[in-house]
PDB file of N, CA and C in Angstrom:
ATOM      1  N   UNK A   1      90.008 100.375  84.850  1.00  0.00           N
ATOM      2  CA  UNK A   1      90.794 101.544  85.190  1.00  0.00           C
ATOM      3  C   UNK A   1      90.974 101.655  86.706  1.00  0.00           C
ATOM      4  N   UNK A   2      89.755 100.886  87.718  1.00  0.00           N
ATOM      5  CA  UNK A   2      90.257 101.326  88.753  1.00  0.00           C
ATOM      6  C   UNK A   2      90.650 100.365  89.331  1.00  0.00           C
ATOM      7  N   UNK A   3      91.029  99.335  88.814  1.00  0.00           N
ATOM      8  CA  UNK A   3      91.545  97.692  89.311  1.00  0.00           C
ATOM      9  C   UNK A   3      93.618  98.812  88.977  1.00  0.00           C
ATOM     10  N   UNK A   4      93.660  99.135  87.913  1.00  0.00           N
ATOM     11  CA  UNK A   4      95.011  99.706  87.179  1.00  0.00           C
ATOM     12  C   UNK A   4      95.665 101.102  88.297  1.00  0.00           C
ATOM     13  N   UNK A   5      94.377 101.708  88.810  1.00  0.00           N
ATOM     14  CA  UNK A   5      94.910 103.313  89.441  1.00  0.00           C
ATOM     15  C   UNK A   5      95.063 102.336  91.194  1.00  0.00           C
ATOM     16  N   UNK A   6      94.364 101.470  91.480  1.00  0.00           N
ATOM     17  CA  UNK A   6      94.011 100.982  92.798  1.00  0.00           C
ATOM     18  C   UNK A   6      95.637 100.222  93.249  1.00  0.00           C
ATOM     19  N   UNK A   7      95.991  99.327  91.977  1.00  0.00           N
ATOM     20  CA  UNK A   7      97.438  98.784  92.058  1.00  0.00           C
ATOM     21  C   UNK A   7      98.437  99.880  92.271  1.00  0.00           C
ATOM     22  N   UNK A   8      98.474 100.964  91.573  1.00  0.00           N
ATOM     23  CA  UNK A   8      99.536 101.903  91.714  1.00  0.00           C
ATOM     24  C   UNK A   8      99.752 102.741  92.992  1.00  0.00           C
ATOM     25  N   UNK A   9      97.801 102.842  93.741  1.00  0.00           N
ATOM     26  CA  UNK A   9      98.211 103.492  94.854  1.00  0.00           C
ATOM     27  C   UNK A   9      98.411 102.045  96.417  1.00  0.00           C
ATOM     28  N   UNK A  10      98.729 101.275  95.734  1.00  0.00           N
ATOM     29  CA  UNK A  10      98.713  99.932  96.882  1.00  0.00           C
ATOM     30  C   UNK A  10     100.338 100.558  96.843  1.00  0.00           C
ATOM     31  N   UNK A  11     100.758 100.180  95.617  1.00  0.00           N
ATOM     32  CA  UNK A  11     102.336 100.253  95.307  1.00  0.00           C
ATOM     33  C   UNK A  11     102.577 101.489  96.392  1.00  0.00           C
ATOM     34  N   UNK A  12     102.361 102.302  96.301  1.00  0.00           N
ATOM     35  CA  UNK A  12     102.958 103.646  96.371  1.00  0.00           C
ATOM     36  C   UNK A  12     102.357 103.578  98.167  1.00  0.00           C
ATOM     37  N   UNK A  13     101.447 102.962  98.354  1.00  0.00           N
ATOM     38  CA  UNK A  13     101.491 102.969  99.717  1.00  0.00           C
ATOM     39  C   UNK A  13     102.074 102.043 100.742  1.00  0.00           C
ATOM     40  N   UNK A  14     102.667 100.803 100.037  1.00  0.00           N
ATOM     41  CA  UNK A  14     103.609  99.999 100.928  1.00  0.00           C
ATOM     42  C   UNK A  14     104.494 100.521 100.389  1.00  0.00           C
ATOM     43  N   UNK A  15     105.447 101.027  99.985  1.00  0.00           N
ATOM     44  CA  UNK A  15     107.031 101.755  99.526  1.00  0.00           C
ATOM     45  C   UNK A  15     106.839 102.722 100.379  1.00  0.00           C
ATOM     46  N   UNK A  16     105.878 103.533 100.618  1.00  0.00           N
ATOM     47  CA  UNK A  16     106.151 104.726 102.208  1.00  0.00           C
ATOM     48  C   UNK A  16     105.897 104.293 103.143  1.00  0.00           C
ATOM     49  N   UNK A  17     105.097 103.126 103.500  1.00  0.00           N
ATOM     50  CA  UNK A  17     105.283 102.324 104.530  1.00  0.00           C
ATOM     51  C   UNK A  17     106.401 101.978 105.161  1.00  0.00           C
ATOM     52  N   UNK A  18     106.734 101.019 104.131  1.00  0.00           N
ATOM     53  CA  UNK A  18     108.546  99.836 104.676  1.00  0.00           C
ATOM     54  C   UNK A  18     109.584 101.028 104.722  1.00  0.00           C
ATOM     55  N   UNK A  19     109.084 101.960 103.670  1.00  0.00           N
ATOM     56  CA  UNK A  19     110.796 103.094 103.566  1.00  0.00           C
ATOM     57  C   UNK A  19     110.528 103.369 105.151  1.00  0.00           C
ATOM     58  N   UNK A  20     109.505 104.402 105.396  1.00  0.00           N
ATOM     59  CA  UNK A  20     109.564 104.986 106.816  1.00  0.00           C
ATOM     60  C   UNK A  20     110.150 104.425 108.007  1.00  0.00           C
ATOM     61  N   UNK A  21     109.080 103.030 108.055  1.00  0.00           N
ATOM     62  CA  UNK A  21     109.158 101.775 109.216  1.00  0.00           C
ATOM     63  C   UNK A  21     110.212 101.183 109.389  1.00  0.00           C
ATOM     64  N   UNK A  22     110.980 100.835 108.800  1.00  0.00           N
ATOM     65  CA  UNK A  22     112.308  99.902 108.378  1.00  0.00           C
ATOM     66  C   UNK A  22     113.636 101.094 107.760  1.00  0.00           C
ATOM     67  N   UNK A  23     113.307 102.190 107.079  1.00  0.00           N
ATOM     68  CA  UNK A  23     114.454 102.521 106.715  1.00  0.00           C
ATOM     69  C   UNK A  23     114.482 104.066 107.483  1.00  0.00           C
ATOM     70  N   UNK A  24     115.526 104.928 106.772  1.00  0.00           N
ATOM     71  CA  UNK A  24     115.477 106.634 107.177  1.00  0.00           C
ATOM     72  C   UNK A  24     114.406 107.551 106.560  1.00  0.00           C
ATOM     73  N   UNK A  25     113.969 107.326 105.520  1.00  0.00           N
ATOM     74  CA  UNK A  25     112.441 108.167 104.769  1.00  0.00           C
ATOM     75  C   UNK A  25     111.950 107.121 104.150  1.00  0.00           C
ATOM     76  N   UNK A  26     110.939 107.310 103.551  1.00  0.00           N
ATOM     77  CA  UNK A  26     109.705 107.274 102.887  1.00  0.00           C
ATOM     78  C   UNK A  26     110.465 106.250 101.259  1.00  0.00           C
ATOM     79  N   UNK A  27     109.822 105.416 100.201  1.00  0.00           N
ATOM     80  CA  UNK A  27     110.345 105.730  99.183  1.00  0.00           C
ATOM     81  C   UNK A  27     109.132 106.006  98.445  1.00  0.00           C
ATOM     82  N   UNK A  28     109.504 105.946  96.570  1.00  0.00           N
ATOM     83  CA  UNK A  28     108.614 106.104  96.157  1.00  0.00           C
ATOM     84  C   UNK A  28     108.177 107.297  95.743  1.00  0.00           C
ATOM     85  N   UNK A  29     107.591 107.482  94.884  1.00  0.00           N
ATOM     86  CA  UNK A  29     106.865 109.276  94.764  1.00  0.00           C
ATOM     87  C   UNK A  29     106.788 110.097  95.714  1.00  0.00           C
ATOM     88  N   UNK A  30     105.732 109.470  95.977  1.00  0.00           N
ATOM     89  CA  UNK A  30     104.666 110.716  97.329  1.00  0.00           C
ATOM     90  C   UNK A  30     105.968 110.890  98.506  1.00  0.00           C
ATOM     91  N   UNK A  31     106.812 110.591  98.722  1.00  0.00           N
ATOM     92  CA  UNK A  31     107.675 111.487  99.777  1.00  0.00           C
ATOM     93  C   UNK A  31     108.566 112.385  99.347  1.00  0.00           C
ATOM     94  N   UNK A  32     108.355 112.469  98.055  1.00  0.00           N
ATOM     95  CA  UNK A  32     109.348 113.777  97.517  1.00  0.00           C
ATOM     96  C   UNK A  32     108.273 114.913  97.478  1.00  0.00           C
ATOM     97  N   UNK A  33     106.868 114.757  97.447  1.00  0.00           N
ATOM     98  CA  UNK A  33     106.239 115.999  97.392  1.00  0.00           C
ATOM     99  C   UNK A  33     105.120 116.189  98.131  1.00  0.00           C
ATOM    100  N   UNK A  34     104.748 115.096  99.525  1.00  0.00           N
ATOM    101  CA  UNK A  34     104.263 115.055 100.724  1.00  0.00           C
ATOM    102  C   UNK A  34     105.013 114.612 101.912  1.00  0.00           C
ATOM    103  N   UNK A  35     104.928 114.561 103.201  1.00  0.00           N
ATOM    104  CA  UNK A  35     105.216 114.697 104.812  1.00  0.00           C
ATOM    105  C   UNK A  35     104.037 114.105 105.016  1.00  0.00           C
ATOM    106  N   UNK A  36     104.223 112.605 105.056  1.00  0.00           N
ATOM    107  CA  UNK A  36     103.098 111.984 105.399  1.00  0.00           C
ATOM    108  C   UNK A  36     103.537 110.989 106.797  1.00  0.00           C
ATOM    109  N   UNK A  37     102.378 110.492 107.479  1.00  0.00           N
ATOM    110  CA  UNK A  37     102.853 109.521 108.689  1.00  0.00           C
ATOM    111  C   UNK A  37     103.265 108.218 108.440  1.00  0.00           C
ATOM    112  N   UNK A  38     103.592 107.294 108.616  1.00  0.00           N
ATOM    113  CA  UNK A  38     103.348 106.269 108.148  1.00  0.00           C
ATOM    114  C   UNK A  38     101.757 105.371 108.439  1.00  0.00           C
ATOM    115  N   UNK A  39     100.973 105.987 108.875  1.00  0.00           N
ATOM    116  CA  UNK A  39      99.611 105.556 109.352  1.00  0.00           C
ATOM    117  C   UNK A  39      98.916 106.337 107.802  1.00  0.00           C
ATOM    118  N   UNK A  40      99.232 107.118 107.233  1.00  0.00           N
ATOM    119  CA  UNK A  40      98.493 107.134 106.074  1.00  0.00           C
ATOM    120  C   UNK A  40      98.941 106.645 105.306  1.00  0.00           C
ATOM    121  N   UNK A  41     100.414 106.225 105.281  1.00  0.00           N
ATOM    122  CA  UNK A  41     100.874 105.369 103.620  1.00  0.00           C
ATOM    123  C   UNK A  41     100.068 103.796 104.259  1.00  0.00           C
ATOM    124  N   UNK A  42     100.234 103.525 105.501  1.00  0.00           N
ATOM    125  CA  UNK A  42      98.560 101.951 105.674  1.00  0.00           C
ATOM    126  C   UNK A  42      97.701 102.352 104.896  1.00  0.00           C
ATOM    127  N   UNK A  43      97.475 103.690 105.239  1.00  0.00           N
ATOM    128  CA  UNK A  43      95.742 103.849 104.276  1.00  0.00           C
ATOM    129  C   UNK A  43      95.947 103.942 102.989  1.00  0.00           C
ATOM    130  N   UNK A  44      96.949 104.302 102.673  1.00  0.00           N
ATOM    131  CA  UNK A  44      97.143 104.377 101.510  1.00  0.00           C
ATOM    132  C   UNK A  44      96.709 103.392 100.384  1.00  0.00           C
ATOM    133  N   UNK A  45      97.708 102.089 101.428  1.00  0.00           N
ATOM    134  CA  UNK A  45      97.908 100.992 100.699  1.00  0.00           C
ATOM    135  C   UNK A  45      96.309 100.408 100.870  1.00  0.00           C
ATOM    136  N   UNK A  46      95.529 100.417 101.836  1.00  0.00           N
ATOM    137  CA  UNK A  46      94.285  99.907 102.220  1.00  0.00           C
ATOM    138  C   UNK A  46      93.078 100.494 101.141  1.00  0.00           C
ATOM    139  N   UNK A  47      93.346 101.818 100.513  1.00  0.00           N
ATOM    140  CA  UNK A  47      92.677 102.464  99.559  1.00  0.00           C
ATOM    141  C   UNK A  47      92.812 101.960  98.473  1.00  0.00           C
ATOM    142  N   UNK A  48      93.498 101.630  97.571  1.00  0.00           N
ATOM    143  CA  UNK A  48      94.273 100.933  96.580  1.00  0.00           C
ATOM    144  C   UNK A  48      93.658  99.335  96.268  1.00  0.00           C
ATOM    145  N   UNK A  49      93.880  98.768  98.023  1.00  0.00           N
ATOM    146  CA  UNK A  49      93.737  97.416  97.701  1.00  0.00           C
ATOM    147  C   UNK A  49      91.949  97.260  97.505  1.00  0.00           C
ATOM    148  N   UNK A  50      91.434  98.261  98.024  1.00  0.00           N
ATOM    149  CA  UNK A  50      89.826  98.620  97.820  1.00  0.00           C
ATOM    150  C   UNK A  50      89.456  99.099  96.573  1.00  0.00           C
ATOM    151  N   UNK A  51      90.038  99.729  96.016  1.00  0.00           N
ATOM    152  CA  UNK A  51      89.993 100.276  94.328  1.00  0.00           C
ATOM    153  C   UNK A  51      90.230  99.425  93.307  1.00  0.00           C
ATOM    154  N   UNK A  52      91.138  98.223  93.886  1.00  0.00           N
ATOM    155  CA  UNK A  52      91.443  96.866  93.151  1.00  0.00           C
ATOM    156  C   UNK A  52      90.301  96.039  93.009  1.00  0.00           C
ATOM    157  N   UNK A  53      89.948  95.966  94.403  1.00  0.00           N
ATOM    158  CA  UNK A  53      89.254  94.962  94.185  1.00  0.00           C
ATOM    159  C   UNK A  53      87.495  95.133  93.598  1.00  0.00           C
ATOM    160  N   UNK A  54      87.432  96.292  94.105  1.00  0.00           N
ATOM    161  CA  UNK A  54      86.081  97.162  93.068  1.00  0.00           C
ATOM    162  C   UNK A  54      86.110  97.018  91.776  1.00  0.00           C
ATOM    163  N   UNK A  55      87.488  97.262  91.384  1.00  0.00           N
ATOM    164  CA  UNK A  55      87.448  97.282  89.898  1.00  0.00           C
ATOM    165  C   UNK A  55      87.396  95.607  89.667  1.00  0.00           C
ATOM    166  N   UNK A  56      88.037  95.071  90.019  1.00  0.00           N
ATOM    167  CA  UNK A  56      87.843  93.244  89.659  1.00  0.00           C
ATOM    168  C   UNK A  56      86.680  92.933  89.766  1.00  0.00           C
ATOM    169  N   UNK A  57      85.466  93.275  90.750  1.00  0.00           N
ATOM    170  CA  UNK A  57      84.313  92.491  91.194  1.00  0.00           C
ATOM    171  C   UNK A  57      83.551  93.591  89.713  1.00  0.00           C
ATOM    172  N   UNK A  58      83.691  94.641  89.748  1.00  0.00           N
ATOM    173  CA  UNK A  58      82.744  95.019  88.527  1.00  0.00           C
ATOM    174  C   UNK A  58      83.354  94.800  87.153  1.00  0.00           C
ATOM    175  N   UNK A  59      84.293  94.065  87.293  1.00  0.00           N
ATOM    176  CA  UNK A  59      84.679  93.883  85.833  1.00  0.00           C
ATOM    177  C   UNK A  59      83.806  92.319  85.431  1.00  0.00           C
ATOM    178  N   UNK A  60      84.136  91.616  87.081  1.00  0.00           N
ATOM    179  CA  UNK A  60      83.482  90.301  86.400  1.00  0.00           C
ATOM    180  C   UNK A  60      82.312  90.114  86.383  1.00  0.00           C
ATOM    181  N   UNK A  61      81.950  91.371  87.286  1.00  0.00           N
ATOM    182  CA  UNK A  61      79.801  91.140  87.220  1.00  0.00           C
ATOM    183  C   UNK A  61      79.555  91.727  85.492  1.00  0.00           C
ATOM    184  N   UNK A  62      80.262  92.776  85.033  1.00  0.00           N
ATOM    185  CA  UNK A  62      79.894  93.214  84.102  1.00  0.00           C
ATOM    186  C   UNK A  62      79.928  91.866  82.744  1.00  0.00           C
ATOM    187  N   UNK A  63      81.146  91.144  83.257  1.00  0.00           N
ATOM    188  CA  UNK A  63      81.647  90.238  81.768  1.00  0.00           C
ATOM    189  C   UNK A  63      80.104  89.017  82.482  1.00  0.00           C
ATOM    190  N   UNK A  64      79.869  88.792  83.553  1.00  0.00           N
ATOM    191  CA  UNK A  64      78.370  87.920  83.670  1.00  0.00           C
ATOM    192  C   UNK A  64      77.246  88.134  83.057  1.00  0.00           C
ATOM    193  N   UNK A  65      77.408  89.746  83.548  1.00  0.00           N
ATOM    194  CA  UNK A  65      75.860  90.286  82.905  1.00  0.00           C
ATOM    195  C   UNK A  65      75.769  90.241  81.535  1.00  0.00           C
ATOM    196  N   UNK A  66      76.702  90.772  80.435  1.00  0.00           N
ATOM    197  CA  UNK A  66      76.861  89.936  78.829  1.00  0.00           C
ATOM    198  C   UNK A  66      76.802  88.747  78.897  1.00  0.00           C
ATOM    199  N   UNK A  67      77.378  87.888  79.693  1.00  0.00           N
ATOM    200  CA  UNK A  67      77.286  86.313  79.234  1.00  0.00           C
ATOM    201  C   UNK A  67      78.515  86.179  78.684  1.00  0.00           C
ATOM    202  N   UNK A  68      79.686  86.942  78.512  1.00  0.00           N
ATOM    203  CA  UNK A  68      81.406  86.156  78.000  1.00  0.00           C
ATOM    204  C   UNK A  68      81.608  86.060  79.377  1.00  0.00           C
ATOM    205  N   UNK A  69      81.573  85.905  80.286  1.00  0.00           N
ATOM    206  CA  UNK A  69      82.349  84.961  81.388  1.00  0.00           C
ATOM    207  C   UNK A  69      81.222  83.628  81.821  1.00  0.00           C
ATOM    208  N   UNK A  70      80.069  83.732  81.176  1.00  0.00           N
ATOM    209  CA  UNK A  70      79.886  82.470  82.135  1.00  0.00           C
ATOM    210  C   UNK A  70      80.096  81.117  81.424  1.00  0.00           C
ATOM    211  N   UNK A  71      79.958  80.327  82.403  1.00  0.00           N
ATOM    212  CA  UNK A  71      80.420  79.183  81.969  1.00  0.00           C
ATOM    213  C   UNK A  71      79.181  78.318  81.956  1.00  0.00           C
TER     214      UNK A  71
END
């Protein structure tokens, strides 16, 4: 679940990134119902890619610790 919520807020934080940086607003959700900088849609995306990868490293310690992932 948090490999799934971590992707969506990566998404949602490079689309207010590039919109801001490169275009006239924001895209994406969060600029229709936040006024954000573009230094938090970075964090955004930096939060996300940390929630990803949490969820991946405990998915595969968990499938070790049963024994269906090892080899």
């Amino acid at each position: 679940m948090r490999g799934i919520l971590g992707f969506i807020i990566m998404i949602q934080g490079v689309m207010g990134f590039i919109g801001q940086v490169f275009f006239d607003r924001g895209w994406g959700l969060l600029p229709h119902w936040f006024d954000l900088p573009s230094v938090a849609y970075a964090g955004l995306f930096a939060a996300g890619a940390a929630l990803a990868v949490w969820g991946d490293v405990d998915r595969k310690r968990k499938a070790k610790r049963t024994g269906a992932g090892a080899v």
